[in-house]
Protein backbone atom coordinates (compact mmCIF):
# COMPACT_ATOMS: atom_id res chain seq x y z
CA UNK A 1 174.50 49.71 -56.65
CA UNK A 2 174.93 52.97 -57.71
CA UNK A 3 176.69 55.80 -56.06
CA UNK A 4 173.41 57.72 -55.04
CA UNK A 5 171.67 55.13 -53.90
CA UNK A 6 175.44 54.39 -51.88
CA UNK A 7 175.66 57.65 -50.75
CA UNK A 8 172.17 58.14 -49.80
CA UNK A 9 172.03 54.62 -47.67
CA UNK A 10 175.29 56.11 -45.81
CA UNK A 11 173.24 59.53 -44.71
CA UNK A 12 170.70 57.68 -43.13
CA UNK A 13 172.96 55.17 -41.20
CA UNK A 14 175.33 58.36 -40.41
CA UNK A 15 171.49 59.86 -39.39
CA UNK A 16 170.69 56.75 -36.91
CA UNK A 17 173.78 56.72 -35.54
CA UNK A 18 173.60 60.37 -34.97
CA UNK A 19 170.38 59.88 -33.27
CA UNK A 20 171.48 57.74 -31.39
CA UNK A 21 174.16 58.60 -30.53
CA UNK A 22 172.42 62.05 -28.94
CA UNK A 23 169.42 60.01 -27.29
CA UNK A 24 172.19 58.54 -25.13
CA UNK A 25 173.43 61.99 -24.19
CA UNK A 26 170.29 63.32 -23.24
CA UNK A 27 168.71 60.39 -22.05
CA UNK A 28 168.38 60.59 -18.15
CA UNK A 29 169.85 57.31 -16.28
CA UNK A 30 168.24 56.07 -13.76
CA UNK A 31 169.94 57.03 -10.37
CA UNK A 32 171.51 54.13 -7.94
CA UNK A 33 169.14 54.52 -4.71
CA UNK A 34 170.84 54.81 -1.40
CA UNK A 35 168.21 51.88 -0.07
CA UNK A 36 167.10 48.67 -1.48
CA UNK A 37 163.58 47.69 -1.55
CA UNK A 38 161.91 44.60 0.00
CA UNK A 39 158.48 43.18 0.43
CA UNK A 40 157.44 42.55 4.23
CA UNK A 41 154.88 40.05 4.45
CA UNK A 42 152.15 41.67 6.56
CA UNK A 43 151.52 43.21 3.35
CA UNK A 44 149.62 40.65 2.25
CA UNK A 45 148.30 39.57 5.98
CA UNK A 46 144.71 39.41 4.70
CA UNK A 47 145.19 36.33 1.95
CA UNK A 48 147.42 34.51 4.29
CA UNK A 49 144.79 34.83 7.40
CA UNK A 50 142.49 34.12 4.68
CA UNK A 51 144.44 30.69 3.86
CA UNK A 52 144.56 32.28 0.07
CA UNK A 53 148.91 32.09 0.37
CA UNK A 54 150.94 30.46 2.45
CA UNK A 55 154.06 31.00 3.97
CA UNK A 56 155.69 29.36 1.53
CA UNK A 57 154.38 31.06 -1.00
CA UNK A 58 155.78 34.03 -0.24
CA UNK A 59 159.48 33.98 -1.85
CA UNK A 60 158.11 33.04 -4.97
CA UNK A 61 155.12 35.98 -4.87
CA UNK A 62 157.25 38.68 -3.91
CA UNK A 63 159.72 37.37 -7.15
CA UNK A 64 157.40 36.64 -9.85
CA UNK A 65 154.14 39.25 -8.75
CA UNK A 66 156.40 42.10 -7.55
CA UNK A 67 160.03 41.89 -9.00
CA UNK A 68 161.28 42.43 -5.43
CA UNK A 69 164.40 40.50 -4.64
CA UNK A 70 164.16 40.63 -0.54
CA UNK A 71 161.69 39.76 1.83
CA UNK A 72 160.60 40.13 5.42
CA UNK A 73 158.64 37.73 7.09
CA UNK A 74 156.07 37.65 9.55
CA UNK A 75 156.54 34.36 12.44
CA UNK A 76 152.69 34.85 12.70
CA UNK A 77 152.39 32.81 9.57
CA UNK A 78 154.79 29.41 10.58
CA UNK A 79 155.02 30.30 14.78
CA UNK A 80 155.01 26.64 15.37
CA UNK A 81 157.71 26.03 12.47
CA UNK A 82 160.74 27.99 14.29
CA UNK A 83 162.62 24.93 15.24
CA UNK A 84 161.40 22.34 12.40
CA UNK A 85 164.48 22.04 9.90
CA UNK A 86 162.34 20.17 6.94
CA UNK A 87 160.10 23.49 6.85
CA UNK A 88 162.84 25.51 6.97
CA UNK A 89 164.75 23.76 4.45
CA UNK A 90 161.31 23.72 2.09
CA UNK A 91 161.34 27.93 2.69
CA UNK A 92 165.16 28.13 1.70
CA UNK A 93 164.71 25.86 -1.45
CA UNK A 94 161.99 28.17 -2.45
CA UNK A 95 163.83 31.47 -1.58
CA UNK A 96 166.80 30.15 -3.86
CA UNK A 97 164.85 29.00 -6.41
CA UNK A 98 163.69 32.45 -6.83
CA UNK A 99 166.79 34.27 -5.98
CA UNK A 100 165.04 35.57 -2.25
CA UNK A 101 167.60 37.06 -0.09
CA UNK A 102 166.10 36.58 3.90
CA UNK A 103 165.89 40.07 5.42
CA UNK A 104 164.23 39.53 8.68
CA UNK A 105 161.67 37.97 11.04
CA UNK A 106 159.11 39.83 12.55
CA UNK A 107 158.37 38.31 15.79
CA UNK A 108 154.82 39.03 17.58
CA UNK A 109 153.15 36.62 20.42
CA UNK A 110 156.12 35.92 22.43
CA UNK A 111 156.16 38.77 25.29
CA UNK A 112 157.58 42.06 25.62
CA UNK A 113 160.90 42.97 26.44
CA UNK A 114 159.88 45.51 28.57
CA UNK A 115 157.17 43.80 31.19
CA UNK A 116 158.13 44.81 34.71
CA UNK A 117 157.89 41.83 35.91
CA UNK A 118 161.43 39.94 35.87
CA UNK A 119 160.44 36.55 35.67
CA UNK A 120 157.63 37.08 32.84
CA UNK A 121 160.45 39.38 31.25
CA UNK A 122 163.42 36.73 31.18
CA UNK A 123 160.06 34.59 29.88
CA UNK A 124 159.55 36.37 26.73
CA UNK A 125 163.82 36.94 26.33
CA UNK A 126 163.83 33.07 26.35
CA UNK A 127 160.87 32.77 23.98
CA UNK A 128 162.90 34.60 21.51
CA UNK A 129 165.57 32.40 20.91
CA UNK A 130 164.34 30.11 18.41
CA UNK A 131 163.43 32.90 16.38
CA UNK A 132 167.03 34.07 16.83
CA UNK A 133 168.58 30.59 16.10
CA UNK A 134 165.51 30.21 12.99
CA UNK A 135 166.54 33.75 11.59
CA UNK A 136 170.25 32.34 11.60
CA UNK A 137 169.33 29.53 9.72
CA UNK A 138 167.21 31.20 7.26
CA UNK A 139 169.99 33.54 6.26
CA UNK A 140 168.62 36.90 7.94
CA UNK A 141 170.27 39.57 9.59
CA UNK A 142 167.92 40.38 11.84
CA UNK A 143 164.60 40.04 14.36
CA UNK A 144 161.99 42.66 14.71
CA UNK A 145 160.80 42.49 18.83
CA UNK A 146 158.05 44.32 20.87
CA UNK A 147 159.22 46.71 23.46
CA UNK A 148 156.12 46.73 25.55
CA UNK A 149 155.36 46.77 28.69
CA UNK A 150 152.60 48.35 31.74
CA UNK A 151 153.78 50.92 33.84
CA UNK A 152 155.50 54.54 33.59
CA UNK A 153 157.45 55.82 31.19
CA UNK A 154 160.28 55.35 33.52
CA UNK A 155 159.46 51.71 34.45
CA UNK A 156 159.09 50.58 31.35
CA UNK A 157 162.28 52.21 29.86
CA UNK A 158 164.19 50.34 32.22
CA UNK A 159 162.86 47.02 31.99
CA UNK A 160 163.10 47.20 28.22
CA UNK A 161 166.80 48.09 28.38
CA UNK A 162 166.91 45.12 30.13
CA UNK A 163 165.28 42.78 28.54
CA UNK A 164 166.67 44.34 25.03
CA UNK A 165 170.33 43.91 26.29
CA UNK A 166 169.77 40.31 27.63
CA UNK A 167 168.40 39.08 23.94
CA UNK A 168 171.47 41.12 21.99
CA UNK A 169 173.55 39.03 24.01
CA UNK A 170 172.26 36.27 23.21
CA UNK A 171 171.65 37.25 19.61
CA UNK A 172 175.35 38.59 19.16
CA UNK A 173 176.45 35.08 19.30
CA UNK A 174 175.17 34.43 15.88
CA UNK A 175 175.74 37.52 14.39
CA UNK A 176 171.53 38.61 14.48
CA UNK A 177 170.47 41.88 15.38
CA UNK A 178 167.23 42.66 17.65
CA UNK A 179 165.05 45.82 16.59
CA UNK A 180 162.43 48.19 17.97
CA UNK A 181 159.94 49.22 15.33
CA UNK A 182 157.57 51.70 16.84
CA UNK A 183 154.69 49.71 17.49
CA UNK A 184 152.02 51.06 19.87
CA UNK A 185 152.70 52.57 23.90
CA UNK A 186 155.95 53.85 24.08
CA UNK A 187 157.82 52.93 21.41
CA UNK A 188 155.99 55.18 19.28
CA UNK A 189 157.30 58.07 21.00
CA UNK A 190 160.29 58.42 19.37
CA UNK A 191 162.34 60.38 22.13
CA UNK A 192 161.68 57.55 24.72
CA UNK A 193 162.76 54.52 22.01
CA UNK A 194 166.09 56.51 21.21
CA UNK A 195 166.93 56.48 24.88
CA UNK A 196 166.16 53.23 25.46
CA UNK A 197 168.50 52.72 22.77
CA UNK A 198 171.23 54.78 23.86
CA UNK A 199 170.87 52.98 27.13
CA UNK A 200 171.55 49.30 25.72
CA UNK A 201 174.52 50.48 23.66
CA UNK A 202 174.59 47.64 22.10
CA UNK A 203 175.68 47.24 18.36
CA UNK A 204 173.23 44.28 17.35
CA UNK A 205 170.17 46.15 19.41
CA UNK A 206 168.32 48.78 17.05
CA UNK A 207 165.27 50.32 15.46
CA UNK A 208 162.91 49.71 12.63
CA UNK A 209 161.59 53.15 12.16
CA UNK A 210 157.61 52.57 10.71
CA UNK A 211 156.70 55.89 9.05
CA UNK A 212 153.08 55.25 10.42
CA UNK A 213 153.01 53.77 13.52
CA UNK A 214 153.35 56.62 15.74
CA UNK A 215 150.01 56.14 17.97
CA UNK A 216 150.92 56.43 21.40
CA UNK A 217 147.12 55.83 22.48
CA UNK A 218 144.11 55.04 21.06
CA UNK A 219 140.47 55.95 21.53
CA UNK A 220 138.06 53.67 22.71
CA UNK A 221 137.47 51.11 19.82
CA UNK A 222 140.82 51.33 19.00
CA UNK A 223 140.44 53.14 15.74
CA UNK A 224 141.16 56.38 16.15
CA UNK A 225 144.73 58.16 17.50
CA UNK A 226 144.45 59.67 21.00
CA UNK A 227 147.74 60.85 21.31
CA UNK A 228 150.16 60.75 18.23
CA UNK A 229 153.49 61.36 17.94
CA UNK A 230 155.18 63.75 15.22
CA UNK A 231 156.22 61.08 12.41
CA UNK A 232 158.81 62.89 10.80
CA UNK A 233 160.27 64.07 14.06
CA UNK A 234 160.14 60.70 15.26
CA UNK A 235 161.86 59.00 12.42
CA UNK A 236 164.71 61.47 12.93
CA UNK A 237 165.26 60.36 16.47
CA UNK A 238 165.23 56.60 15.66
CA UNK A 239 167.25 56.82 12.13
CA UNK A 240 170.91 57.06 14.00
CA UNK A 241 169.89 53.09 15.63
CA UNK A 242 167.95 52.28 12.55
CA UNK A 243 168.68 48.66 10.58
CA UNK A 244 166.24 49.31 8.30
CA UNK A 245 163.21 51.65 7.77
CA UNK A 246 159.63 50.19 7.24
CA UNK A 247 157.67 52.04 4.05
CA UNK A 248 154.07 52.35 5.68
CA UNK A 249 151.37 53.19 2.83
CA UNK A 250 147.74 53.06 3.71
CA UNK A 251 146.33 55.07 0.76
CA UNK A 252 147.15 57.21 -2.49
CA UNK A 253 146.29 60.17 -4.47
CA UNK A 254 145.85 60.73 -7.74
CA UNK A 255 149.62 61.01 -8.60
CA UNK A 256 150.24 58.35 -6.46
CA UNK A 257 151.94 59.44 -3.57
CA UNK A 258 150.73 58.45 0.08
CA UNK A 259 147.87 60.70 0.85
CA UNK A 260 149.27 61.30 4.47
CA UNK A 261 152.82 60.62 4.33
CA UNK A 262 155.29 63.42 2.54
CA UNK A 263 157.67 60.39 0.89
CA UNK A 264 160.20 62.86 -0.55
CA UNK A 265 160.54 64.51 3.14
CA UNK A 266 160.65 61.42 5.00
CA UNK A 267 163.07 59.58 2.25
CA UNK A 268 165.30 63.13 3.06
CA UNK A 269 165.63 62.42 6.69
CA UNK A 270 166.25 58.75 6.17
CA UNK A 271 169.26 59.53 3.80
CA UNK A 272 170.55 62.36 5.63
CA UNK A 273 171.04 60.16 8.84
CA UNK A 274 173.65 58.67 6.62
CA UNK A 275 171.43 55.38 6.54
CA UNK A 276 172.20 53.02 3.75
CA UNK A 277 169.97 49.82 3.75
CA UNK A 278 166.66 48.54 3.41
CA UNK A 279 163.37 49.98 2.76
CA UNK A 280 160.62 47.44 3.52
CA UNK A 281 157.11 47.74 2.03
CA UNK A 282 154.18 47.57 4.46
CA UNK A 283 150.92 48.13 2.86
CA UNK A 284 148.06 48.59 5.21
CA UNK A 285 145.24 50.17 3.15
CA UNK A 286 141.77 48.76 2.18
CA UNK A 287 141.15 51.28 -0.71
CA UNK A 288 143.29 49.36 -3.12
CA UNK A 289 143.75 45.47 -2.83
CA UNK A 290 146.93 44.31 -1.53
CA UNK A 291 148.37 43.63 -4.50
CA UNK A 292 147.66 46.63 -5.66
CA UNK A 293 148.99 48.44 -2.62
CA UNK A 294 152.23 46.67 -2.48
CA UNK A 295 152.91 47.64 -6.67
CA UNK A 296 151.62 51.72 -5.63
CA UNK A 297 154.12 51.72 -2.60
CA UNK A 298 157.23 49.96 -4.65
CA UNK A 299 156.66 52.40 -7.25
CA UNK A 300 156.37 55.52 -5.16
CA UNK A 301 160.00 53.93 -3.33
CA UNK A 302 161.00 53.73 -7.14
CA UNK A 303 159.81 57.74 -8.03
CA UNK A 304 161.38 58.83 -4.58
CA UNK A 305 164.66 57.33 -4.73
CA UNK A 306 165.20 58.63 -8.27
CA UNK A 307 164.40 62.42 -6.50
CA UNK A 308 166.08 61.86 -3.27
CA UNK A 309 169.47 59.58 -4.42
């Protein structure tokens, strides 16, 4: 080799590396996000009611469809499997085949911690504790209840701090957390579910802010809000109890952010509280398919953490 054809091979590798080297200055990194993301399974309520996945599909959808590494479920989809270990086992094998961490259960159908009267009350407590002892064995850390109940404000405050204090108890003994999510009635007023909680005390008994489910009542039919509550003030009052914070997306606009929900605001109240956890998507909308929904609302979490973080 001669020494320009030498010389000229060493100023373009000196050029590369230079380029290189200054695409790794300037290059931004990606930020570490203050919250983890995780898939909750009413996301994709409509194929499972629609016997298109299973239960047991879900570990292994949320992995290979999604790239999400945790998952929520919903007992809706095995209620009759809380006590049976084969199942269980069968849902574990899958979630470690697929490297699933178990976030939580959430539990509908079983009563409300918050009826007024005692005996249906302790009733729905005691229905709980499968889901406590299944949640255990799964590997969560927690159980997502209903705080519901007829009566006042008042009267159904106080039942709920009882009924909410008589499950932590129980709950406490194996190290699983119960939590509010604001979810109809009451508990979407966020003022009235923080006192509840500052009433129980308890460090196992919390909230699951929803950034959309703050409908106190409904119209007749159901569809439309009557009465709703102010989400972002809301989400502020429930953040200090908070074990987690449930993404709500229904639909999107053109630059994909939720067409009713201000992420980048709502992200800002969740990290001020000083909460550092998980972020569960809920898709709810019909405009896009769920699949679709649940890849729009992971990468709106991704855009937002990178501005908030």
């Amino acid at each position: 080799m001669d020494y320009s054809r030498r010389d000229f091979l060493k100023k373009v590798g000196a050029t590369a590396l230079a380029t290189t080297t200054m695409t790794d200055i300037w290059a931004e990194p990606a930020k570490k996000m203050f919250y983890e993301i995780s898939l909750a399974e009413w996301s994709l309520h409509k194929a499972l009611f629609g016997n298109k996945l299973s239960n047991l599909d879900f570990p292994e959808l949320a992995r290979k469809e999604f790239g999400i590494g945790i998952v929520e479920y919903v007992n809706q989809f095995f209620k009759d499997k809380a006590n049976d270990t084969a199942y269980l086992n069968d849902l574990l094998k899958r979630c470690k085949d697929n490297g699933i961490k178990n976030h939580l259960i959430m539990i509908d159908g079983e009563g409300g911690m918050a009826e007024l009267d005692e005996a249906a009350r302790n009733k729905a407590v005691e229905n709980h504790y499968k889901w406590v002892e299944a949640a255990k064995y799964l590997g969560c850390k927690t159980i997502r209840v209903n705080a519901y109940g007829k009566g006042t404000a008042e009267e159904v405050g106080k039942a709920a701090v009882d009924g909410l204090s008589k499950l932590g108890e129980f709950a406490s003994k194996t190290g699983i957390n119960v939590i509010v999510e604001n979810h109809g009635g009451y508990s979407s007023n966020g003022e009235w579910l923080a006192g509840v909680m500052k009433q129980v005390g308890m460090k196992n008994v919390g909230t699951l802010p929803d950034f959309g489910n703050f409908c106190i009542d409904r119209k007749a039919g159901g569809r439309e809000c009557a009465n709703e509550y102010d989400r972002y003030k809301g989400v502020k009052e429930l953040m200090p109890y908070a074990k987690g914070v449930s993404a709500k997306t229904h639909n999107f606009d053109a630059n994909g952010n939720e067409s009713e929900i201000d992420y980048v605001k709502m992200m800002k109240i969740v990290k001020d509280s000083g909460f550092k956890g998980i972020a569960g998507i809920e898709y709810e909308g019909s405009t896009l398919s769920e699949y679709d929904g649940i890849k729009a609302t992971k990468a709106l979490l991704e855009r937002v953490g990178q501005i908030v973080s």
